[in-house]
PDB file of N, CA and C in Angstrom:
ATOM      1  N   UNK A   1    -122.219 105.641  13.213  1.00  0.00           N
ATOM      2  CA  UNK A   1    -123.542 105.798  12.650  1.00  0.00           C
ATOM      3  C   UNK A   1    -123.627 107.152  11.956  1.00  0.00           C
ATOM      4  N   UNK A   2    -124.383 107.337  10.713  1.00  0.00           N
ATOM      5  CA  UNK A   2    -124.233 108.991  10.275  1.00  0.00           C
ATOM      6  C   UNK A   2    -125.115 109.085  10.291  1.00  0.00           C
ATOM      7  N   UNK A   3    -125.314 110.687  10.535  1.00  0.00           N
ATOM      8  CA  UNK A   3    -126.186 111.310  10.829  1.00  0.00           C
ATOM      9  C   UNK A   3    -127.104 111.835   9.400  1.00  0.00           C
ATOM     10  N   UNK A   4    -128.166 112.045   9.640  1.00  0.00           N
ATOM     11  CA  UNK A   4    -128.757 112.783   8.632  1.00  0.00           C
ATOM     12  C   UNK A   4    -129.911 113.654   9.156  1.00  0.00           C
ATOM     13  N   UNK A   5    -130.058 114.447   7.886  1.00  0.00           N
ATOM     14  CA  UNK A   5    -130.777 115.574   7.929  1.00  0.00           C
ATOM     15  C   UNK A   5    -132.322 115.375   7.972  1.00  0.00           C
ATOM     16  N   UNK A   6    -132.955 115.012   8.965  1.00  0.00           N
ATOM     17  CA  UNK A   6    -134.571 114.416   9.004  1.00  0.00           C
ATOM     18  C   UNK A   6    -135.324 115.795   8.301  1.00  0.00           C
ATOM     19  N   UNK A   7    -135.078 116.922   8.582  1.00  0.00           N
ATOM     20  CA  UNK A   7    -135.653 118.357   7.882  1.00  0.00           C
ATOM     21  C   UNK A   7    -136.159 117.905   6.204  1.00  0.00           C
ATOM     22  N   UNK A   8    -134.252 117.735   6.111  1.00  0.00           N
ATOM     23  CA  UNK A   8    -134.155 117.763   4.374  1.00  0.00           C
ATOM     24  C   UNK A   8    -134.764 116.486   3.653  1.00  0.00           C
ATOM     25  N   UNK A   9    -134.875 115.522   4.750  1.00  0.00           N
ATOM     26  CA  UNK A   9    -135.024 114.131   4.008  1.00  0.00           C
ATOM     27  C   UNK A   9    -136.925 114.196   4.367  1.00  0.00           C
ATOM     28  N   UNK A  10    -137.392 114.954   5.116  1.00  0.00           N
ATOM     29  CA  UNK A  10    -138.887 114.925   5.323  1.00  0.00           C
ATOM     30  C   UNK A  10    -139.305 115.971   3.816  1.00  0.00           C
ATOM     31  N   UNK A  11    -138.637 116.864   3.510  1.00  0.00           N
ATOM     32  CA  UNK A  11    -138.793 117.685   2.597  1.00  0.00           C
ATOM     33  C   UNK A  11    -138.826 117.017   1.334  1.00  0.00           C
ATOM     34  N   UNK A  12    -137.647 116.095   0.903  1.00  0.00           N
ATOM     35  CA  UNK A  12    -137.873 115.321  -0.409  1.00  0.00           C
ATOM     36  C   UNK A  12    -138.527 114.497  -0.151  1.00  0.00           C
ATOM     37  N   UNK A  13    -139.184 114.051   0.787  1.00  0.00           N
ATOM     38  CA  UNK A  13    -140.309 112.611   0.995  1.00  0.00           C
ATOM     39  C   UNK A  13    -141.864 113.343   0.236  1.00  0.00           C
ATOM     40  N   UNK A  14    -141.975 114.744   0.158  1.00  0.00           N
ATOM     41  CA  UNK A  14    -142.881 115.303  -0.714  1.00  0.00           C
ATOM     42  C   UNK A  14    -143.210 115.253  -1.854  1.00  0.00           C
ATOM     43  N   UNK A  15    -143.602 115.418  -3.008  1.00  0.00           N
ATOM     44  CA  UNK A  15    -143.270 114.572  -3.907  1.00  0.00           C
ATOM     45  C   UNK A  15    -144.731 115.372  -4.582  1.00  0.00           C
ATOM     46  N   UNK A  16    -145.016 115.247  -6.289  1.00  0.00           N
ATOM     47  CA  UNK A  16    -145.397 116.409  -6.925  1.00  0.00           C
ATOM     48  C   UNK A  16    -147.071 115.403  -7.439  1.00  0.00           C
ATOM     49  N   UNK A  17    -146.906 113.926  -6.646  1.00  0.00           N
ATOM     50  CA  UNK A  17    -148.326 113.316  -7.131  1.00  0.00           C
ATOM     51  C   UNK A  17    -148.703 112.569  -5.873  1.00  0.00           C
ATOM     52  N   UNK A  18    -149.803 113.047  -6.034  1.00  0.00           N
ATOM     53  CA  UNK A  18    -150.774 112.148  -4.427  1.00  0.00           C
ATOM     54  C   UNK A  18    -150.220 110.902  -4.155  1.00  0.00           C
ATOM     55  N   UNK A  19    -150.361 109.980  -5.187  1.00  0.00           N
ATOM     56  CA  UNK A  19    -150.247 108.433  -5.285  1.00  0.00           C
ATOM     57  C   UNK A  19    -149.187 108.735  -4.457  1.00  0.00           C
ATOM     58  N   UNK A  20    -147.777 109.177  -5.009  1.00  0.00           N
ATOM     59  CA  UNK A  20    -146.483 109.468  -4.078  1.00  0.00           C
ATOM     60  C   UNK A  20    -146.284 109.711  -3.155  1.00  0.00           C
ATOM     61  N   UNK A  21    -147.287 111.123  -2.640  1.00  0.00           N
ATOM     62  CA  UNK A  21    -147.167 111.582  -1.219  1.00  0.00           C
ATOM     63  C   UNK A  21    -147.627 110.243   0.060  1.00  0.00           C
ATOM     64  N   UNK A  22    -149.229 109.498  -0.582  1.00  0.00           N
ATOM     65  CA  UNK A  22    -149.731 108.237   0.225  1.00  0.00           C
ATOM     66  C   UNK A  22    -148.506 107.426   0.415  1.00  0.00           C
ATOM     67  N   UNK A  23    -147.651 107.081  -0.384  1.00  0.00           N
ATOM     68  CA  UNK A  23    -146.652 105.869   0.069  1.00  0.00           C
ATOM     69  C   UNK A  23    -145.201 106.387   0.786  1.00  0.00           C
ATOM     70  N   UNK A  24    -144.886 107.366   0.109  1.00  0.00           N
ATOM     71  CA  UNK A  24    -143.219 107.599   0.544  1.00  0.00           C
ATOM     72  C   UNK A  24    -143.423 108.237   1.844  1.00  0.00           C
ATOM     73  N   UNK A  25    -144.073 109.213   2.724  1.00  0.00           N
ATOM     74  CA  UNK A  25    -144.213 110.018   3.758  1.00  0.00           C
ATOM     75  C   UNK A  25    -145.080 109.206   4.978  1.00  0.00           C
ATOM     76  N   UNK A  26    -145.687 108.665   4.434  1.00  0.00           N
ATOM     77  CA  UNK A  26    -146.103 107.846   5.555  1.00  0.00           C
ATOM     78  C   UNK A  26    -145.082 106.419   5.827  1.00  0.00           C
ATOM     79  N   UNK A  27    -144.092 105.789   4.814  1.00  0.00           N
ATOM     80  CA  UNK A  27    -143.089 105.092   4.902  1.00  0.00           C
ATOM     81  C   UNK A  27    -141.851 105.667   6.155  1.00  0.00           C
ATOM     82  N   UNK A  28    -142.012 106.542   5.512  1.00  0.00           N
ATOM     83  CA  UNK A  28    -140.485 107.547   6.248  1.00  0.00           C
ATOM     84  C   UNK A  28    -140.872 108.302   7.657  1.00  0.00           C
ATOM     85  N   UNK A  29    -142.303 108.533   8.222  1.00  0.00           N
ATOM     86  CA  UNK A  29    -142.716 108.701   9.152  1.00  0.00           C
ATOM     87  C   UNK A  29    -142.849 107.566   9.756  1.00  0.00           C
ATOM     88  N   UNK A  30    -142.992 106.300   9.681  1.00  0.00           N
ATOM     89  CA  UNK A  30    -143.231 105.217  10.446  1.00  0.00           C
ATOM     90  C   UNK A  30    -142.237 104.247  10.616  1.00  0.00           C
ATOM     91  N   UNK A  31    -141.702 104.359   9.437  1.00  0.00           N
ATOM     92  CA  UNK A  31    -140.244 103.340   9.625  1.00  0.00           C
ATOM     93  C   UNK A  31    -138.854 103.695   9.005  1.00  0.00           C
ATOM     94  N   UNK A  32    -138.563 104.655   8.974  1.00  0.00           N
ATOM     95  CA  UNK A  32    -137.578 105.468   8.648  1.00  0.00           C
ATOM     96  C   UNK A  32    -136.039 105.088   9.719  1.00  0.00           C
ATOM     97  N   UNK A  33    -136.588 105.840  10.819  1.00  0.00           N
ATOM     98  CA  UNK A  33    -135.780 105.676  12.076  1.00  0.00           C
ATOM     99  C   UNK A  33    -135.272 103.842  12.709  1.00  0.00           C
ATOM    100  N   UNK A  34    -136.178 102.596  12.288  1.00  0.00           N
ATOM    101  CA  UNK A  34    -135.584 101.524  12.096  1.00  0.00           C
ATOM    102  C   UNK A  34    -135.023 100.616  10.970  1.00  0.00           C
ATOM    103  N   UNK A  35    -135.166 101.523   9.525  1.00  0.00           N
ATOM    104  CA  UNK A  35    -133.570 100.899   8.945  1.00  0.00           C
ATOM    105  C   UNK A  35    -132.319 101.154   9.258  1.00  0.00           C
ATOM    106  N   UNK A  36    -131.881 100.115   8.546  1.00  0.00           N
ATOM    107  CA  UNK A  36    -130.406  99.932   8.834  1.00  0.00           C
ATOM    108  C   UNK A  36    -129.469 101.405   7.826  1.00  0.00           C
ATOM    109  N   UNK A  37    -128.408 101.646   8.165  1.00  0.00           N
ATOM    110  CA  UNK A  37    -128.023 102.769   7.857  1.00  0.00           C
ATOM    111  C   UNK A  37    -127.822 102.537   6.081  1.00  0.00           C
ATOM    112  N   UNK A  38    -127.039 101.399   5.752  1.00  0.00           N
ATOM    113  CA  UNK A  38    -127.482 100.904   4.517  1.00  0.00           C
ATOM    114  C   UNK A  38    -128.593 101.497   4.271  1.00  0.00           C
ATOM    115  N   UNK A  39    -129.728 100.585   4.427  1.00  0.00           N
ATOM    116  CA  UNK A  39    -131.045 100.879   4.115  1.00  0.00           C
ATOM    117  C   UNK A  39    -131.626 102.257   3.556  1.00  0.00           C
ATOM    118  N   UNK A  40    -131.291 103.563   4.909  1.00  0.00           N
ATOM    119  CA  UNK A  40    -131.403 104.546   4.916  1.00  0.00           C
ATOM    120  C   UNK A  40    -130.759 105.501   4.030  1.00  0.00           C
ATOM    121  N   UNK A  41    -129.426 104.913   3.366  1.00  0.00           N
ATOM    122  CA  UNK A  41    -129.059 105.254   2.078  1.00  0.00           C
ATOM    123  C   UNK A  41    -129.841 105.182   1.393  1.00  0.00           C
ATOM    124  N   UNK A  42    -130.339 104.118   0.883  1.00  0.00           N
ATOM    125  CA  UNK A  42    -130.897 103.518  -0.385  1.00  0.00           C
ATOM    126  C   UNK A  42    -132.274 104.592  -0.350  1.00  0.00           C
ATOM    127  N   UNK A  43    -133.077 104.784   0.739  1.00  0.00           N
ATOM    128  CA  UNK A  43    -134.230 105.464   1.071  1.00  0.00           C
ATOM    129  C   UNK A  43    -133.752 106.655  -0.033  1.00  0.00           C
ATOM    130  N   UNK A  44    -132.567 107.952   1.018  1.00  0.00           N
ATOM    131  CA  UNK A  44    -132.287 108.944   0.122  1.00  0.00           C
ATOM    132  C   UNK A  44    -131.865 108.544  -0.921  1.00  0.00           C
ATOM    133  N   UNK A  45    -131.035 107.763  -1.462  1.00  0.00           N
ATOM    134  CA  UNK A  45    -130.808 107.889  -3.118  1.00  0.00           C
ATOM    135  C   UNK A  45    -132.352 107.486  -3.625  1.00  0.00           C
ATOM    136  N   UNK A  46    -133.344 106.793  -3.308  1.00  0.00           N
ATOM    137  CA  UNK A  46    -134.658 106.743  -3.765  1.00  0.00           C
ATOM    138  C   UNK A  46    -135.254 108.234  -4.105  1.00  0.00           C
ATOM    139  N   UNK A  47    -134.793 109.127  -2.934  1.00  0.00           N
ATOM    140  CA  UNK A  47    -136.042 110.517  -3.159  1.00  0.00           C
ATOM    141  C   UNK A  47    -134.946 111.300  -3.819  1.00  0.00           C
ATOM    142  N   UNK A  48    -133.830 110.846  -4.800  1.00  0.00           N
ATOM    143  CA  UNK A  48    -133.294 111.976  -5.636  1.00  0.00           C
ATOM    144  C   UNK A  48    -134.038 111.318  -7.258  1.00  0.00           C
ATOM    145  N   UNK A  49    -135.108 110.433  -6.958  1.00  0.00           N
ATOM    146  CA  UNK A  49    -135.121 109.922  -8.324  1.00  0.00           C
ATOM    147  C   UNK A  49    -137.070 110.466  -9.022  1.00  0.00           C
ATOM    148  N   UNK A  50    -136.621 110.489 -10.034  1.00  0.00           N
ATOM    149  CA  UNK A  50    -137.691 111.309 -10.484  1.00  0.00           C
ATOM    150  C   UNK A  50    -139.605 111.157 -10.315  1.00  0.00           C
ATOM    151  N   UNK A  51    -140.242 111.770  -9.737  1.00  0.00           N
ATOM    152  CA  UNK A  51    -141.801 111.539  -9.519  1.00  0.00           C
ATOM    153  C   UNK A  51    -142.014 110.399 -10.471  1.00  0.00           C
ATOM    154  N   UNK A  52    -141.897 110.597 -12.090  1.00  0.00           N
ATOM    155  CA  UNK A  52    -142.433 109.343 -12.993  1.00  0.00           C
ATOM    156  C   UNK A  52    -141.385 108.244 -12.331  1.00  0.00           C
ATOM    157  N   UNK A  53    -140.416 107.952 -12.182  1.00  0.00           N
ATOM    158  CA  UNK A  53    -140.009 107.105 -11.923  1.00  0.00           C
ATOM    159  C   UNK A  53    -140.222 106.334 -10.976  1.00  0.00           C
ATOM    160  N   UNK A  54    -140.240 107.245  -9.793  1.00  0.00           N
ATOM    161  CA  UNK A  54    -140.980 106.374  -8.808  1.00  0.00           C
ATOM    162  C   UNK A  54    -142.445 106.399  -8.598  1.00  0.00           C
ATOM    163  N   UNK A  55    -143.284 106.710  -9.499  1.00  0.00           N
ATOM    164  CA  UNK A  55    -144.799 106.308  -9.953  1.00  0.00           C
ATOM    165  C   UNK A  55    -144.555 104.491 -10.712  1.00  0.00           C
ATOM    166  N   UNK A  56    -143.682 104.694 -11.630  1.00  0.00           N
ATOM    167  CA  UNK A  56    -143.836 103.709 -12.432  1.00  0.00           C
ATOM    168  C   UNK A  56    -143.165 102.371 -11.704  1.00  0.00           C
ATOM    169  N   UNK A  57    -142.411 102.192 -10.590  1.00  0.00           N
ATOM    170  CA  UNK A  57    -141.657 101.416  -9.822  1.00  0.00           C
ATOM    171  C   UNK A  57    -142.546 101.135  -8.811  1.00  0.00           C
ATOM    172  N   UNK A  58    -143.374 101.702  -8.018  1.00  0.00           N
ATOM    173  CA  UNK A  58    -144.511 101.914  -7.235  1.00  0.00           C
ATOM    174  C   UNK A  58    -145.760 101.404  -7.601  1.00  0.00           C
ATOM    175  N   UNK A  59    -145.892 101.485  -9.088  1.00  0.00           N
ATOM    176  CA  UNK A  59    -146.838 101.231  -9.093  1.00  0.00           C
ATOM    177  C   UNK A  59    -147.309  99.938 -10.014  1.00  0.00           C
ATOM    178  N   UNK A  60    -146.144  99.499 -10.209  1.00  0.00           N
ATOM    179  CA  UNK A  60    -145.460  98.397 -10.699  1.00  0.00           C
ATOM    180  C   UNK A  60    -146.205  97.999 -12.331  1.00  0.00           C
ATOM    181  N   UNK A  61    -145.429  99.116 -12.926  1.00  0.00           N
ATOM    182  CA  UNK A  61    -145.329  99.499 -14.122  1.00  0.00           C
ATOM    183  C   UNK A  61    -143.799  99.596 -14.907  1.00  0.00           C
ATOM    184  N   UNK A  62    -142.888  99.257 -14.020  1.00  0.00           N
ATOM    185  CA  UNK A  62    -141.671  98.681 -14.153  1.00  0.00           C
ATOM    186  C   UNK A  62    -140.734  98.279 -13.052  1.00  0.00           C
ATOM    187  N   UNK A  63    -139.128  98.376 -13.234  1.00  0.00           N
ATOM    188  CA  UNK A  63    -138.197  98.167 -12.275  1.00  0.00           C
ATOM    189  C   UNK A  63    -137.457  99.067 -12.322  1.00  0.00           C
ATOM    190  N   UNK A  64    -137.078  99.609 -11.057  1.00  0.00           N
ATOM    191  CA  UNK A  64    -135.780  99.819 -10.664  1.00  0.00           C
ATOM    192  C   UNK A  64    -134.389  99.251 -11.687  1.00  0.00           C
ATOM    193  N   UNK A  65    -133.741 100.222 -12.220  1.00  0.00           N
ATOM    194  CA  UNK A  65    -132.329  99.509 -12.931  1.00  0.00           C
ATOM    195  C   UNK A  65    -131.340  98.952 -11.972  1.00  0.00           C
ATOM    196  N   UNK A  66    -131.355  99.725 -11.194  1.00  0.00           N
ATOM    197  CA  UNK A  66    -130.440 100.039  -9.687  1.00  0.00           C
ATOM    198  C   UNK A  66    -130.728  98.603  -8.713  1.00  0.00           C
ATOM    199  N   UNK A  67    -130.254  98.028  -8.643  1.00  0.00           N
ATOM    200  CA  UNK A  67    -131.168  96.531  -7.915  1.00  0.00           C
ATOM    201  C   UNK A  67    -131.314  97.150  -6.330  1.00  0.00           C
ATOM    202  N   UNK A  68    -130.166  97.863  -5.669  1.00  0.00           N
ATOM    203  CA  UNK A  68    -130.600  98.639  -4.176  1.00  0.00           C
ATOM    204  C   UNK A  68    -131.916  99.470  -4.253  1.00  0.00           C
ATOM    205  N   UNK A  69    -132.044 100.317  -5.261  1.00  0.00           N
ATOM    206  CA  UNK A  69    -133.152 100.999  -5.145  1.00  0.00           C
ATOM    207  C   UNK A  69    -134.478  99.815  -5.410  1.00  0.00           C
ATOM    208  N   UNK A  70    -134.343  99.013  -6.180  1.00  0.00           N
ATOM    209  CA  UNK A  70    -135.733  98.111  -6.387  1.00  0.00           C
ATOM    210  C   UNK A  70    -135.628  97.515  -5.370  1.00  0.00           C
ATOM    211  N   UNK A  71    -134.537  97.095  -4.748  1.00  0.00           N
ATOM    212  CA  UNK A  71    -134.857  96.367  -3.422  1.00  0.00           C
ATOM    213  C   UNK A  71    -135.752  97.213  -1.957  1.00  0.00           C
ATOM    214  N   UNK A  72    -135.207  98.410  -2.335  1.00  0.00           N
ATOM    215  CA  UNK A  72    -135.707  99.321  -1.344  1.00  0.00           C
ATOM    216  C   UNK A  72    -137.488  99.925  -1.663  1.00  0.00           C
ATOM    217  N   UNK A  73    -137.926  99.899  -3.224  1.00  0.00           N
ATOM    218  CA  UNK A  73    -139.164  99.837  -3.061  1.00  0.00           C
ATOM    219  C   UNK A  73    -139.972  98.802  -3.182  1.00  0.00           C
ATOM    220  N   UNK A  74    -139.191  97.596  -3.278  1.00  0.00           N
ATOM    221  CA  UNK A  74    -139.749  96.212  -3.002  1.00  0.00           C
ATOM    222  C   UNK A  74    -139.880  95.913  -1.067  1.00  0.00           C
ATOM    223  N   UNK A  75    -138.768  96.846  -0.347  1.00  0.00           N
ATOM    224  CA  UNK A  75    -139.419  96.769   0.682  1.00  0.00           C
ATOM    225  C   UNK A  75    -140.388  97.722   1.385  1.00  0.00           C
ATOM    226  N   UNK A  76    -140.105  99.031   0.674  1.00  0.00           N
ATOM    227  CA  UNK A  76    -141.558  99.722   1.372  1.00  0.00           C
ATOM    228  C   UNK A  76    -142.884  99.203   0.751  1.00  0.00           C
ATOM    229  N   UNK A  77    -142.729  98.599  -0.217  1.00  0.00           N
ATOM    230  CA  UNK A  77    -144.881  98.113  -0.781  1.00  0.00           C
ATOM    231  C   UNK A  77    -144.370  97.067   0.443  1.00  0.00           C
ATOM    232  N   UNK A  78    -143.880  95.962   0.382  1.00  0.00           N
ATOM    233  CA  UNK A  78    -144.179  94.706   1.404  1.00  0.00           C
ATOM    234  C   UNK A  78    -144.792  95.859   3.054  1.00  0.00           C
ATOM    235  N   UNK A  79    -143.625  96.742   3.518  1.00  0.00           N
ATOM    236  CA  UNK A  79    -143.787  96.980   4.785  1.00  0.00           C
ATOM    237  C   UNK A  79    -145.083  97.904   4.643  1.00  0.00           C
ATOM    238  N   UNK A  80    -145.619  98.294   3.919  1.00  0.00           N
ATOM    239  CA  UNK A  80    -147.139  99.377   3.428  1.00  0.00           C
ATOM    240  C   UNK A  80    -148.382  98.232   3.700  1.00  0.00           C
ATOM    241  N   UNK A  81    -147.777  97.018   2.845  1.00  0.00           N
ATOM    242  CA  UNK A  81    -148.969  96.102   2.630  1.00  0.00           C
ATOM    243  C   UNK A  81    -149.331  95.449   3.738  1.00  0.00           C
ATOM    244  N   UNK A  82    -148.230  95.454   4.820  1.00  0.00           N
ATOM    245  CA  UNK A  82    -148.363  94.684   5.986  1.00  0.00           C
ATOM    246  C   UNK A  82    -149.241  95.394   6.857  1.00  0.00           C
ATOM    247  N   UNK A  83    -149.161  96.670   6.737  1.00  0.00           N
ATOM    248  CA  UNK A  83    -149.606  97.869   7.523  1.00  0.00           C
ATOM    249  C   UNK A  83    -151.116  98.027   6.912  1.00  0.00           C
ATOM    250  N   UNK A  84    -151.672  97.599   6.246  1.00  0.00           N
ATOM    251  CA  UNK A  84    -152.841  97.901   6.039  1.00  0.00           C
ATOM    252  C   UNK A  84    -153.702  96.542   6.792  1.00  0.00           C
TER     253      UNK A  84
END
């Protein structure tokens, strides 16, 4: 299992627009620790990708090129939407 840096990965879950901060930090505080390590890849390669980008993927104003990464914010809106 690898390990990662919860510090560094709570730090890029910050993010430079509200809309962003509401979805990605409360994602990664609540269900972070039960993806799959896969998964938990896909999470960090998600928070190296740019605020507009993941505004516009989020907010479904486009796609993901990357089909792991669209899969991965196709599953945090489902697991967000369930949660409300």
């Amino acid at each position: 299992m690898a390990q990662y840096n919860k510090l560094r990965i709570e730090w890029d879950c910050r993010r430079g627009m509200l809309e962003l901060d509401k979805v990605i930090m409360p994602f990664y505080q609540q269900h972070f620790e039960q993806l799959s390590d896969t998964q938990k890849d896909q999470f960090i390669r998600l928070l190296a990708c740019s605020d507009l980008q993941l505004f516009s993927w989020f907010f479904n104003r486009g796609k993901a090129s990357d089909p792991e990464l669209q899969d991965m914010v196709d599953y945090i809106q489902h697991t967000l939407k369930l949660a409300d």
